[in-house]
N, C-alpha and C. Protein backbone atom coordinates (compact mmCIF):
# COMPACT_ATOMS: atom_id res chain seq x y z
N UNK A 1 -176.14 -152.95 -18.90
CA UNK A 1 -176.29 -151.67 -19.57
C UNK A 1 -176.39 -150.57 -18.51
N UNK A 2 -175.52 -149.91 -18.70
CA UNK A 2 -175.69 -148.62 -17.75
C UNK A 2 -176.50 -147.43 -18.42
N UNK A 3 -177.13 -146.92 -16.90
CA UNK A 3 -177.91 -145.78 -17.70
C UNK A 3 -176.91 -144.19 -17.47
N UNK A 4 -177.27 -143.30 -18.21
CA UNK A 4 -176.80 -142.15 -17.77
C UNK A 4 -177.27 -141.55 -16.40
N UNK A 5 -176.95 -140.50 -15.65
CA UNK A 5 -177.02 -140.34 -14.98
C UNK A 5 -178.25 -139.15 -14.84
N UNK A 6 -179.18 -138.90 -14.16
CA UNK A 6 -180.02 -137.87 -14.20
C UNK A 6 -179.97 -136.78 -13.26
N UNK A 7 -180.36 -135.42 -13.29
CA UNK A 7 -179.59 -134.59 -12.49
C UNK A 7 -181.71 -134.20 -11.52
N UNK A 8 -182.77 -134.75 -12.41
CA UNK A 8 -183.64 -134.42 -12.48
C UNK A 8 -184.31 -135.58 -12.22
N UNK A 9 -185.33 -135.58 -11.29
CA UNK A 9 -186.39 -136.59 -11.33
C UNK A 9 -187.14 -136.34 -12.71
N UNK A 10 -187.26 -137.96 -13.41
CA UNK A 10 -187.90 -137.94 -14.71
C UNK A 10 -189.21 -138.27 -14.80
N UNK A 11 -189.89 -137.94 -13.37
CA UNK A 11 -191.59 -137.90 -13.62
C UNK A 11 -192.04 -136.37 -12.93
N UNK A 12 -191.44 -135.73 -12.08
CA UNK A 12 -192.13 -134.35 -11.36
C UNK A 12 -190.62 -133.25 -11.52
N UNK A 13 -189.53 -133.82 -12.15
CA UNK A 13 -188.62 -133.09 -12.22
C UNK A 13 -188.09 -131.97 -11.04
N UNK A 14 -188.27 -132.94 -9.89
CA UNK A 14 -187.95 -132.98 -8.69
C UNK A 14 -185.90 -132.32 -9.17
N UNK A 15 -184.96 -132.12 -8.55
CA UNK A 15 -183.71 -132.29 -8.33
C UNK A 15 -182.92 -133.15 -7.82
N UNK A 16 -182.52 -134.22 -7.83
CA UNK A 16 -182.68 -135.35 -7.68
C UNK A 16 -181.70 -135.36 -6.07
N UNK A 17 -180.64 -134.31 -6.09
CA UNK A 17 -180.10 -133.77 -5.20
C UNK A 17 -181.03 -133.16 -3.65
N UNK A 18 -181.94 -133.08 -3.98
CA UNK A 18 -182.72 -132.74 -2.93
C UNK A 18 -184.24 -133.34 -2.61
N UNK A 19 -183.72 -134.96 -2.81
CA UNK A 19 -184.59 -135.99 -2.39
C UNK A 19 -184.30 -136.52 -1.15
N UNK A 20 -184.88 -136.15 -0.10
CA UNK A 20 -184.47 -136.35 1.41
C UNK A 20 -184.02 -137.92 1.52
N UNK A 21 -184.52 -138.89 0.51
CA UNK A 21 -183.94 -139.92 0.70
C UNK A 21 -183.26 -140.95 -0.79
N UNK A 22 -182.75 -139.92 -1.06
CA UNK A 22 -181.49 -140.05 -2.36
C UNK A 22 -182.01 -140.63 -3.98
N UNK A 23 -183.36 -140.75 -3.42
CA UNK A 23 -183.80 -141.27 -4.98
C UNK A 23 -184.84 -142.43 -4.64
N UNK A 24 -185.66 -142.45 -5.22
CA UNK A 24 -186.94 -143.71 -5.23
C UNK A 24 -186.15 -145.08 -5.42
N UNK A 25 -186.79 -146.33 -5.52
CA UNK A 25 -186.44 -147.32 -5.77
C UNK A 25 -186.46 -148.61 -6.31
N UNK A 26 -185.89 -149.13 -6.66
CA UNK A 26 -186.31 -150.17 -7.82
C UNK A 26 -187.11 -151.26 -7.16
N UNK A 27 -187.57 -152.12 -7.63
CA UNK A 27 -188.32 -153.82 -7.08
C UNK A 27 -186.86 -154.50 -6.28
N UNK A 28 -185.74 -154.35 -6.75
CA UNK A 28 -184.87 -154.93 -6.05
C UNK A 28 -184.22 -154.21 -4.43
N UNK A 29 -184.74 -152.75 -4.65
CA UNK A 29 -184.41 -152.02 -3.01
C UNK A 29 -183.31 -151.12 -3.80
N UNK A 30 -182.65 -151.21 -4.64
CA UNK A 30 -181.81 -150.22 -5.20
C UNK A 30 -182.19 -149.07 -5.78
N UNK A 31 -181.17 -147.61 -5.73
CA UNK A 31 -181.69 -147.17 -6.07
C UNK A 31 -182.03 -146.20 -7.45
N UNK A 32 -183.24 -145.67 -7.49
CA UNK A 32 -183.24 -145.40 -9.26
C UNK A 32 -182.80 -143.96 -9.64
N UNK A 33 -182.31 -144.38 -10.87
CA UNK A 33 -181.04 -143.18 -11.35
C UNK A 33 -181.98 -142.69 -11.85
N UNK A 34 -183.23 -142.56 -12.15
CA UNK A 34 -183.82 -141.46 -13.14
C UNK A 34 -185.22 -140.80 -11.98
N UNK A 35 -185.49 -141.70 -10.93
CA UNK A 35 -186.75 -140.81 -10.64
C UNK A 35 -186.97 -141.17 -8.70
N UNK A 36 -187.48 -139.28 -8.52
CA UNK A 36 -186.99 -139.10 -6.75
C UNK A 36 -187.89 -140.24 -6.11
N UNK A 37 -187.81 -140.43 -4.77
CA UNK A 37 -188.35 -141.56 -3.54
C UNK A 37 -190.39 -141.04 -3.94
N UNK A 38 -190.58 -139.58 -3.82
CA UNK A 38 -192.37 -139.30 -4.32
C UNK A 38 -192.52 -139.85 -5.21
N UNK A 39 -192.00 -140.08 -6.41
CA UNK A 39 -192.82 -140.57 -7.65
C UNK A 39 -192.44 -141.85 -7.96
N UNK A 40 -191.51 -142.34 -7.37
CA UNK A 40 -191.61 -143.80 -7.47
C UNK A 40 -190.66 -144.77 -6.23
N UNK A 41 -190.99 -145.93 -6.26
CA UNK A 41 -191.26 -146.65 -4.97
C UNK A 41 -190.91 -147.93 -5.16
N UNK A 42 -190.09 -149.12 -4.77
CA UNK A 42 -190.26 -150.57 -5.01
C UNK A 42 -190.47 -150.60 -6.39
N UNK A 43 -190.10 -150.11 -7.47
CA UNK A 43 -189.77 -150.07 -9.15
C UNK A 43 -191.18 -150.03 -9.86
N UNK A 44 -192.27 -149.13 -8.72
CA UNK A 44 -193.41 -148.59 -9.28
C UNK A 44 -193.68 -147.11 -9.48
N UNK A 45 -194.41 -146.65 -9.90
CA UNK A 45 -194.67 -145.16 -10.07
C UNK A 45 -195.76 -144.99 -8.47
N UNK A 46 -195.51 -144.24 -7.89
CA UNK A 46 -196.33 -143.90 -6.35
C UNK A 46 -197.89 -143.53 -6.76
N UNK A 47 -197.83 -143.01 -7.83
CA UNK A 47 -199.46 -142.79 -8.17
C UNK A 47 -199.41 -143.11 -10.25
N UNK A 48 -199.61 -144.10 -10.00
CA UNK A 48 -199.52 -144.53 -11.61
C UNK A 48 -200.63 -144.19 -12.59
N UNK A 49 -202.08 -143.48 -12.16
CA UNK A 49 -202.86 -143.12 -12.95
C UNK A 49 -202.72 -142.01 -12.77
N UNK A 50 -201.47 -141.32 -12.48
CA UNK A 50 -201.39 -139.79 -12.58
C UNK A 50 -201.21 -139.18 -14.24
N UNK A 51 -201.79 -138.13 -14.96
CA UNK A 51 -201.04 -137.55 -16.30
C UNK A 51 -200.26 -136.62 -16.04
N UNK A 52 -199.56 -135.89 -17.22
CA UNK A 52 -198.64 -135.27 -16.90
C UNK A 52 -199.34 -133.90 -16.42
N UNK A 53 -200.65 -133.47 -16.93
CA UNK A 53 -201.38 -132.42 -16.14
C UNK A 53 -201.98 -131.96 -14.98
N UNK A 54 -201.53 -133.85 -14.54
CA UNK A 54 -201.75 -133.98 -13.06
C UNK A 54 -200.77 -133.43 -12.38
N UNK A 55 -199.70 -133.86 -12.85
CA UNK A 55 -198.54 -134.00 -12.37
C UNK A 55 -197.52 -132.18 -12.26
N UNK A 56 -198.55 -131.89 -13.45
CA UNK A 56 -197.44 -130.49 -13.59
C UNK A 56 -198.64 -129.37 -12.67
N UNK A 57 -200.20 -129.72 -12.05
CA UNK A 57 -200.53 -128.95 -10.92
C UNK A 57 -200.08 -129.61 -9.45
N UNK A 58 -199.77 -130.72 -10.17
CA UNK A 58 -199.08 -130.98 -8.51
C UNK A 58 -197.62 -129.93 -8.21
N UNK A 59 -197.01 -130.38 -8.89
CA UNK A 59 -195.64 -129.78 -8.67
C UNK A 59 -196.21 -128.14 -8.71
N UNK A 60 -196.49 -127.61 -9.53
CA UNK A 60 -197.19 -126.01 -9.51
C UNK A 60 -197.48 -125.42 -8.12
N UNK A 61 -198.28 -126.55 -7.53
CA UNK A 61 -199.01 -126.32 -6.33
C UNK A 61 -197.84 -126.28 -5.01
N UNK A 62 -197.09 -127.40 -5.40
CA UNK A 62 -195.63 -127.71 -4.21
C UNK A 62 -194.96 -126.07 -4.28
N UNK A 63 -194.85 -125.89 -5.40
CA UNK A 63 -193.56 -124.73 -6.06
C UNK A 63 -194.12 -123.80 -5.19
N UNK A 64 -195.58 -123.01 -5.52
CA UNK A 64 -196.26 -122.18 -4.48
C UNK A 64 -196.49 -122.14 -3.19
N UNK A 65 -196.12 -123.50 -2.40
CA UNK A 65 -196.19 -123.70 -1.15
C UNK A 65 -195.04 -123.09 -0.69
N UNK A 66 -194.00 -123.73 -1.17
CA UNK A 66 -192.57 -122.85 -0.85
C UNK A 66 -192.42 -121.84 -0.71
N UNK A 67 -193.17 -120.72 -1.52
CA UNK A 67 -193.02 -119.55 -1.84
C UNK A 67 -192.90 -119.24 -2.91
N UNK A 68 -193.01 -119.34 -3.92
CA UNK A 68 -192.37 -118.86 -5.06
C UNK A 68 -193.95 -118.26 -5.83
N UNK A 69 -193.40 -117.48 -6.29
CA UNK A 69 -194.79 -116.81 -6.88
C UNK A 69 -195.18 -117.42 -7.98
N UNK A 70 -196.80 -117.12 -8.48
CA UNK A 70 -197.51 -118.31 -9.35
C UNK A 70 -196.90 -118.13 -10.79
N UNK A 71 -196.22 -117.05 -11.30
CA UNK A 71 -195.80 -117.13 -12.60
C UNK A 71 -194.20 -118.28 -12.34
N UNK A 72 -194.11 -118.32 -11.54
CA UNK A 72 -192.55 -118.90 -11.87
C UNK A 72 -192.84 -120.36 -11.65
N UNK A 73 -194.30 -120.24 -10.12
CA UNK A 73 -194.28 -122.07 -10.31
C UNK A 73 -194.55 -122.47 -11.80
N UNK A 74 -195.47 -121.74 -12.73
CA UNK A 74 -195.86 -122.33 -13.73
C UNK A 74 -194.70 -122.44 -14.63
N UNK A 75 -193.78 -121.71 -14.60
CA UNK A 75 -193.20 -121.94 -15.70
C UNK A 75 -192.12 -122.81 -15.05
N UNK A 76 -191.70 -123.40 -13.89
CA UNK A 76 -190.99 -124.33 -13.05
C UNK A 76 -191.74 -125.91 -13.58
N UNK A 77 -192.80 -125.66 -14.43
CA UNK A 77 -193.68 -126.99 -14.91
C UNK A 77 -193.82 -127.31 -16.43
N UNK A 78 -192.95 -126.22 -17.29
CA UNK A 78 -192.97 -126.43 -18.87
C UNK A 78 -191.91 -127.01 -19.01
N UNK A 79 -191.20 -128.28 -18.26
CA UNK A 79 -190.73 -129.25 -18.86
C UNK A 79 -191.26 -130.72 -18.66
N UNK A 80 -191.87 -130.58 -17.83
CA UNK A 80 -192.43 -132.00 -17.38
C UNK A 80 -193.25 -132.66 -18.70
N UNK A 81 -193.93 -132.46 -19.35
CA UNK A 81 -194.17 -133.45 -20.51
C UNK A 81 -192.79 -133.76 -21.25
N UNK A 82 -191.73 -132.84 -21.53
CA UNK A 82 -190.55 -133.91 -21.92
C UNK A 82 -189.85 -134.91 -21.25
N UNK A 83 -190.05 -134.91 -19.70
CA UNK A 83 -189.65 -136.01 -19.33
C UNK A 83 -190.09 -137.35 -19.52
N UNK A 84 -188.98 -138.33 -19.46
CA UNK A 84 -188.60 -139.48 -19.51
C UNK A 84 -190.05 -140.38 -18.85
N UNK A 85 -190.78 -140.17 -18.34
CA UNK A 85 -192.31 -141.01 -17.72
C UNK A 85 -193.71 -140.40 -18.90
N UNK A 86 -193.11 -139.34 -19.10
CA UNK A 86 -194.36 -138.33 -19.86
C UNK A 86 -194.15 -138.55 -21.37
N UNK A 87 -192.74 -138.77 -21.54
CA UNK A 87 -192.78 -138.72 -23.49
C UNK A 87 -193.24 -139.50 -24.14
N UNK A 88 -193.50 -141.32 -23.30
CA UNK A 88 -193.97 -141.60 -24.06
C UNK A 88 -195.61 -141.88 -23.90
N UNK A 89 -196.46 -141.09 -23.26
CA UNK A 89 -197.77 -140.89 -22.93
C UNK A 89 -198.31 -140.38 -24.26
């Protein structure tokens, strides 16, 4: 079964394009079409008791490091509960 392709990490909605090392990875070493090398690892989640409120001040917090001012990190974080790790929480 093939999966579709994701343009988005489906736990921090990372860009999947700008994962310094092309995408996280499965238990087998391959790698995963839905979520970047930070949030998951060897076909685990990197921090698995994270929620998605964890998850959307983490990324908030990254967004602001960059630069980006605090209204845009936040709203750079109102999709992360629809992703694919979060929907079914």
């Amino acid at each position: 079964m093939s999966q579709k392709p994701y343009k988005y990490c489906q736990s921090c909605s990372m860009p999947l394009s700008k994962d310094p090392n092309g995408g996280g990875t499965e238990a087998d070493g391959s790698l995963s079409p839905r979520f970047c090398s930070f949030c998951y690892a060897d076909g685990r989640f990197t921090a698995p008791d994270m929620t998605v409120d964890d998850m959307r001040l983490l990324v908030k917090n990254k967004v602001k490091e960059m630069g980006f001012p605090g209204f845009l990190a936040s709203f750079f974080t109102l999709s992360i509960p629809n992703l694919e790790r979060w929907k079914t929480k």
